[in-house]
N, C-alpha and C. Protein backbone atom coordinates (compact mmCIF):
# COMPACT_ATOMS: atom_id res chain seq x y z
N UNK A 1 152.13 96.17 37.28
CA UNK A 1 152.25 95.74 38.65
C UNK A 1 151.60 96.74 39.59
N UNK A 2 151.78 98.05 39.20
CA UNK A 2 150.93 98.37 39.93
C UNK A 2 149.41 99.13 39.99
N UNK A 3 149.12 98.97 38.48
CA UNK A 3 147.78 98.74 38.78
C UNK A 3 147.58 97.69 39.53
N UNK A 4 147.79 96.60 38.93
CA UNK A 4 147.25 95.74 39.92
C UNK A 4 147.30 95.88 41.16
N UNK A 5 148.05 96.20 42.08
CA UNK A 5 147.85 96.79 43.84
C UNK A 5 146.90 97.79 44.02
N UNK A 6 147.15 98.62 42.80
CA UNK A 6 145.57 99.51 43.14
C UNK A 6 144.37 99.32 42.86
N UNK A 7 143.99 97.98 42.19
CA UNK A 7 142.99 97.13 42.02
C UNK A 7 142.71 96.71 42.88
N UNK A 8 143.75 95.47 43.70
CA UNK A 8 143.54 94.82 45.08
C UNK A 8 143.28 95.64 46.30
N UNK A 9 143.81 96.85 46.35
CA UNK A 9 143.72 97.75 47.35
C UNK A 9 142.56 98.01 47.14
N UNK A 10 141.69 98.80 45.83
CA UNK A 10 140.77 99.24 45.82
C UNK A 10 139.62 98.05 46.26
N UNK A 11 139.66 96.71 45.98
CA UNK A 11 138.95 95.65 45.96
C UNK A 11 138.51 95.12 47.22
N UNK A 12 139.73 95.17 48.00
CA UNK A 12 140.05 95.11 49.73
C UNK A 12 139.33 96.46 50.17
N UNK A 13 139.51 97.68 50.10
CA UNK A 13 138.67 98.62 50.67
C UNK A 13 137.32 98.43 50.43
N UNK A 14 136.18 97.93 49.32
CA UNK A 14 135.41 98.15 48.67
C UNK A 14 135.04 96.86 49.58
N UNK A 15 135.57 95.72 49.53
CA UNK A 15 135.15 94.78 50.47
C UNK A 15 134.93 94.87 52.00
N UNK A 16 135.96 95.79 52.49
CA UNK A 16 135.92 96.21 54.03
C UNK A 16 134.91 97.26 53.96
N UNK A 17 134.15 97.65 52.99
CA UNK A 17 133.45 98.99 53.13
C UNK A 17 132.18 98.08 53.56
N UNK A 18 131.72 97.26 52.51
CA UNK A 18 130.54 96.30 52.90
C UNK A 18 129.94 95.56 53.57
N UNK A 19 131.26 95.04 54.36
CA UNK A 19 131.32 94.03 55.64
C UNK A 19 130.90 94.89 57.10
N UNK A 20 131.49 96.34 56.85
CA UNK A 20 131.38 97.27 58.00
C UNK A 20 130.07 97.87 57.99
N UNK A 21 129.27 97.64 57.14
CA UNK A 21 127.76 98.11 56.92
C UNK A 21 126.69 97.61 57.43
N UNK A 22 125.72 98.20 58.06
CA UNK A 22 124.77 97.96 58.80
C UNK A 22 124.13 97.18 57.88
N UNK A 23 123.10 96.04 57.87
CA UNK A 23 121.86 95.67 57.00
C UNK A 23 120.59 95.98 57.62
N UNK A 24 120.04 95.57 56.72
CA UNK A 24 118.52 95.88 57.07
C UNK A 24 118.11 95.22 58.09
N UNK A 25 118.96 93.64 58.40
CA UNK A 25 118.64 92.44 59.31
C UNK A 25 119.21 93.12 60.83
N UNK A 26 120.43 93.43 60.09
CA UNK A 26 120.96 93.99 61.83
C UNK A 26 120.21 95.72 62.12
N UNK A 27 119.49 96.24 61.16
CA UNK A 27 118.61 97.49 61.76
C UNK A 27 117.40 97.17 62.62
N UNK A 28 116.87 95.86 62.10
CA UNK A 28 115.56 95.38 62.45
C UNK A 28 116.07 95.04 64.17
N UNK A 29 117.00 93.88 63.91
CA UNK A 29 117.47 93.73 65.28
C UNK A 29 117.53 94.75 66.40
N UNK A 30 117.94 95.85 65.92
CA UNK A 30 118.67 96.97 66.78
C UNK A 30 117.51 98.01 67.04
N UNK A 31 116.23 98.09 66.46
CA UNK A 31 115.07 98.61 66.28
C UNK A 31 114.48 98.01 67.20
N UNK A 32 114.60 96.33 67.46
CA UNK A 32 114.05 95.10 68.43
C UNK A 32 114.43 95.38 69.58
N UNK A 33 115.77 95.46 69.88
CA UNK A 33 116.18 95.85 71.72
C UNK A 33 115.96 97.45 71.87
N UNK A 34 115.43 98.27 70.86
CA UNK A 34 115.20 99.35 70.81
C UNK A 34 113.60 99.51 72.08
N UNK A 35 113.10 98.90 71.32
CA UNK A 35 112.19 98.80 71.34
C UNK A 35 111.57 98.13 72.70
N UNK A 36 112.48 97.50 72.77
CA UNK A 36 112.18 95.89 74.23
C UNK A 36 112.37 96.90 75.51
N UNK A 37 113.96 97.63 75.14
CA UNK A 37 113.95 98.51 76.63
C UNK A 37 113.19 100.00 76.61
N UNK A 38 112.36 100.25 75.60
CA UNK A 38 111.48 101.09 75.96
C UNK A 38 110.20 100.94 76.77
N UNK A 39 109.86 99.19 76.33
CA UNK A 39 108.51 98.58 76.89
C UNK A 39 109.22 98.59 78.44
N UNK A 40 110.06 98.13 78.65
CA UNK A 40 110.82 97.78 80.06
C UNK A 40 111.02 99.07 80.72
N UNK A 41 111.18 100.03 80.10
CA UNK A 41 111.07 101.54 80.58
C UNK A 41 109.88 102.01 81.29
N UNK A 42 108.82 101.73 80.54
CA UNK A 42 107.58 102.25 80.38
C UNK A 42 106.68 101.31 81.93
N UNK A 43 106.97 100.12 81.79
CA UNK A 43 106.29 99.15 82.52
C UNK A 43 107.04 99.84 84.27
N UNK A 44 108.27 99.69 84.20
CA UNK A 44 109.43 100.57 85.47
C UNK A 44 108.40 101.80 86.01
N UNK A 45 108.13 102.86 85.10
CA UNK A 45 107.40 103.87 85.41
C UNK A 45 105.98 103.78 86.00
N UNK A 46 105.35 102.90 85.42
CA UNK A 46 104.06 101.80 85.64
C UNK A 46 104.36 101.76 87.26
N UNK A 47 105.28 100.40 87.35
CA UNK A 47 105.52 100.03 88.69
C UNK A 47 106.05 101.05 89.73
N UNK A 48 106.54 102.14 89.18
CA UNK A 48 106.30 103.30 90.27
C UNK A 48 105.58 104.02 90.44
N UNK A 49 104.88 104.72 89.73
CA UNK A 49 104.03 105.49 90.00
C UNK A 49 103.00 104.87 90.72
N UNK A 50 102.61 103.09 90.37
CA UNK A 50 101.59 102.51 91.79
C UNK A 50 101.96 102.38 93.04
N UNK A 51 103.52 102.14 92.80
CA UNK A 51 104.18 102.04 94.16
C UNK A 51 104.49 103.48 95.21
N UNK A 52 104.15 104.51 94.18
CA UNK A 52 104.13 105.74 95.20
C UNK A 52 102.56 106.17 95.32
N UNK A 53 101.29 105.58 94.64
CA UNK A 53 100.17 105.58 94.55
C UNK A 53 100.13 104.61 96.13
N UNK A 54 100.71 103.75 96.51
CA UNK A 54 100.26 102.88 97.61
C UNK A 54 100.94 103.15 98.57
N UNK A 55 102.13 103.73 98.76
CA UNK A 55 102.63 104.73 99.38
C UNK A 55 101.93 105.86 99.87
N UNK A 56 101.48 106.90 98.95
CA UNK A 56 100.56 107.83 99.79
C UNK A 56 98.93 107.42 100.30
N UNK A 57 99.08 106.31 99.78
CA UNK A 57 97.31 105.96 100.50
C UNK A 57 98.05 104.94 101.86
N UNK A 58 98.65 104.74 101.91
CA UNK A 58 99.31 103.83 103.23
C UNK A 58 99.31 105.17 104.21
N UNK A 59 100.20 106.13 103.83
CA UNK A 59 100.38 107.38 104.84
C UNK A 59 98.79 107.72 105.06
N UNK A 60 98.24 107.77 104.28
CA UNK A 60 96.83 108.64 104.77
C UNK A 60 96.23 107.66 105.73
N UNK A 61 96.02 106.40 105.59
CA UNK A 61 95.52 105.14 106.30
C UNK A 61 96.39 105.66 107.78
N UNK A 62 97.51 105.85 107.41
CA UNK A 62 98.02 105.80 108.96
C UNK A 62 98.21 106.99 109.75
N UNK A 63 97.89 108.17 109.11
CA UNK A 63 97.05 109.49 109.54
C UNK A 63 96.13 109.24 110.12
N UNK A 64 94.92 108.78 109.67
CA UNK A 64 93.41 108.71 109.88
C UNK A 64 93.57 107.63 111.35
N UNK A 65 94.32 106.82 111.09
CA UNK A 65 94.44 105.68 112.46
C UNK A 65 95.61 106.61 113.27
N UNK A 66 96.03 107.47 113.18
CA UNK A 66 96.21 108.16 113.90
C UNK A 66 95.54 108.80 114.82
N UNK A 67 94.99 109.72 114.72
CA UNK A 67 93.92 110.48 114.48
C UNK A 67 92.89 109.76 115.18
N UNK A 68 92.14 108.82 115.06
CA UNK A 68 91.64 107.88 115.74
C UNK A 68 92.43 107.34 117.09
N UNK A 69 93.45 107.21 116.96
CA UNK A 69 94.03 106.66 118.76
C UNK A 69 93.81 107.94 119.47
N UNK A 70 94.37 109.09 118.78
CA UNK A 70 94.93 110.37 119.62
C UNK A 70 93.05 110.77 119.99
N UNK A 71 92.15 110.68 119.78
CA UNK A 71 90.11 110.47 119.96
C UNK A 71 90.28 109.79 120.89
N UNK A 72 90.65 108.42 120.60
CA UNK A 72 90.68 107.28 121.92
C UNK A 72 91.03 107.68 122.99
N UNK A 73 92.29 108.25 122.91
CA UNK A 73 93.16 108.21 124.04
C UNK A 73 92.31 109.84 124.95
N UNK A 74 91.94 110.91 124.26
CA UNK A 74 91.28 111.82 124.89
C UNK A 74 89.99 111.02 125.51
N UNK A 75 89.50 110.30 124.88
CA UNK A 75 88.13 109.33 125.58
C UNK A 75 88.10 109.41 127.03
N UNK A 76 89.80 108.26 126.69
CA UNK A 76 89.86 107.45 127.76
C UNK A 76 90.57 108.69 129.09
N UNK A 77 91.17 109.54 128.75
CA UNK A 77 91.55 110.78 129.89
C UNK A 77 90.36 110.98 130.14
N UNK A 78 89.39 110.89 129.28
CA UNK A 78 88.13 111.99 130.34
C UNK A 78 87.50 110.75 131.02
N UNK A 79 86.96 109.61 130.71
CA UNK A 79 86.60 108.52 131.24
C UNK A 79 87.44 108.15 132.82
N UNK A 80 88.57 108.06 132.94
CA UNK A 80 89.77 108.06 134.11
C UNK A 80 89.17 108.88 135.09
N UNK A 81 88.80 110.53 134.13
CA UNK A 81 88.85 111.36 135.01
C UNK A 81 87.32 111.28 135.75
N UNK A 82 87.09 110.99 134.91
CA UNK A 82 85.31 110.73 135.61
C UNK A 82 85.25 110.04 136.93
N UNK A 83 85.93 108.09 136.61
CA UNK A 83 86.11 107.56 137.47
C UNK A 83 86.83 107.91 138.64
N UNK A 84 87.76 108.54 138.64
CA UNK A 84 88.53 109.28 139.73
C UNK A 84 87.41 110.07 140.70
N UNK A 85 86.37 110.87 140.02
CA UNK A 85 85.68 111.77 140.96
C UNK A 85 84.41 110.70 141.14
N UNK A 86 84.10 109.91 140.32
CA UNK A 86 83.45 108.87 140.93
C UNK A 86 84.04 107.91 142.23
N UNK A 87 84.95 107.93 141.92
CA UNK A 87 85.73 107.32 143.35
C UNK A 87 85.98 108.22 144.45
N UNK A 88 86.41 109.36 144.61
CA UNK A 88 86.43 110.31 145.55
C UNK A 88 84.90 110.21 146.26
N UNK A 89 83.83 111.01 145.23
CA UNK A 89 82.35 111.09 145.85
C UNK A 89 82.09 109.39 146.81
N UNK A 90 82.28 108.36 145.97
CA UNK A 90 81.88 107.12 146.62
C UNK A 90 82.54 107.21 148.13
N UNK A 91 83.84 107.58 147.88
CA UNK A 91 84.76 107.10 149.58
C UNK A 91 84.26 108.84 150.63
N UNK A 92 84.03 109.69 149.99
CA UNK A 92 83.11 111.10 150.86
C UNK A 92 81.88 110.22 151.84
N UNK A 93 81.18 109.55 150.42
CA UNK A 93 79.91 108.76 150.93
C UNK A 93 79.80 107.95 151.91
N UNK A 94 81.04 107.44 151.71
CA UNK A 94 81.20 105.76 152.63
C UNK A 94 81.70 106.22 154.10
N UNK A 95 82.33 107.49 153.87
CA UNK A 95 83.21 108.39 154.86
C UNK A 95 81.91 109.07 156.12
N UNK A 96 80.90 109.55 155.28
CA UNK A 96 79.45 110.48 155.83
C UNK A 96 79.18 109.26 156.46
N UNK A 97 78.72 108.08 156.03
CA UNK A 97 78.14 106.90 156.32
C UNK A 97 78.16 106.10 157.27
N UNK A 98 79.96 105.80 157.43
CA UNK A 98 80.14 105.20 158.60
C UNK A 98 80.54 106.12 159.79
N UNK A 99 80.53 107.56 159.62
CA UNK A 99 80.18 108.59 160.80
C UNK A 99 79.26 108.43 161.32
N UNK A 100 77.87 108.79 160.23
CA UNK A 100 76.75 108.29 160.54
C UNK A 100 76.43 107.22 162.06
N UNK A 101 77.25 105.89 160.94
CA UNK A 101 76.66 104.87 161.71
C UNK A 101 77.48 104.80 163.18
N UNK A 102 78.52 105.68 163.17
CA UNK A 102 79.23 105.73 164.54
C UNK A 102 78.40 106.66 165.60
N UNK A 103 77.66 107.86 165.06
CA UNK A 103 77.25 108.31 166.00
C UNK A 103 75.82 107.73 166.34
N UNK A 104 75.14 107.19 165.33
CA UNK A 104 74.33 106.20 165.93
C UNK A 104 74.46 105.26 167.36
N UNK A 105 75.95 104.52 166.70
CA UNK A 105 76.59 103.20 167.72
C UNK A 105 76.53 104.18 169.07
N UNK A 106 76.69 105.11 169.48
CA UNK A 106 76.92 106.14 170.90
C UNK A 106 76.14 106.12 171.28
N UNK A 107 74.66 106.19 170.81
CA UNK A 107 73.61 106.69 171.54
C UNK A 107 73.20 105.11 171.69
């Protein structure tokens, strides 16, 4: 009687030993999502490194158009300023002019 339990016992362990064992089918599998989230890893890194690749060429784009208004905008101060003394000299002129023509009107 009791060999026999230490038969069945041994028979039952020897069976639970086999059932709890990896196969070759479930390595392949596990090698497969191994594998899937490395590609998914790899592609992630992909999509960032362009996305900080378009990132720093966006900043430089908007440096350079920087850079370009802050040109403009000195342009347009000296252009203002031009017109300003172009407008002064014109109203001096118009000022000499119709003196002029006043002391004309006297005589």
């Amino acid at each position: 009687m009791k060999s026999r339990f230490i038969i069945t016992v041994v028979l039952v362990l020897v069976a639970a030993f086999f059932m709890s064992c990896a196969t070759s089918g479930d390595l392949k599998k596990l090698q497969g999502r191994v594998d899937e989230v490395a590609l998914k890893a790899d592609q992630a890194a992909r999509d960032a490194a362009a996305a900080n690749s378009a990132a720093q060429a966006s900043q430089a784009e908007s440096v350079r158009a920087g850079e370009k208004c802050a040109a403009s905008a000195a342009a347009a101060e000296q252009a203002a300023s031009r017109a300003e003394a172009a407008a002064r000299l014109a109203e001096e002129n118009a000022k000499k002019a119709e003196a002029i023509f006043m002391k004309s009107m006297k005589k």
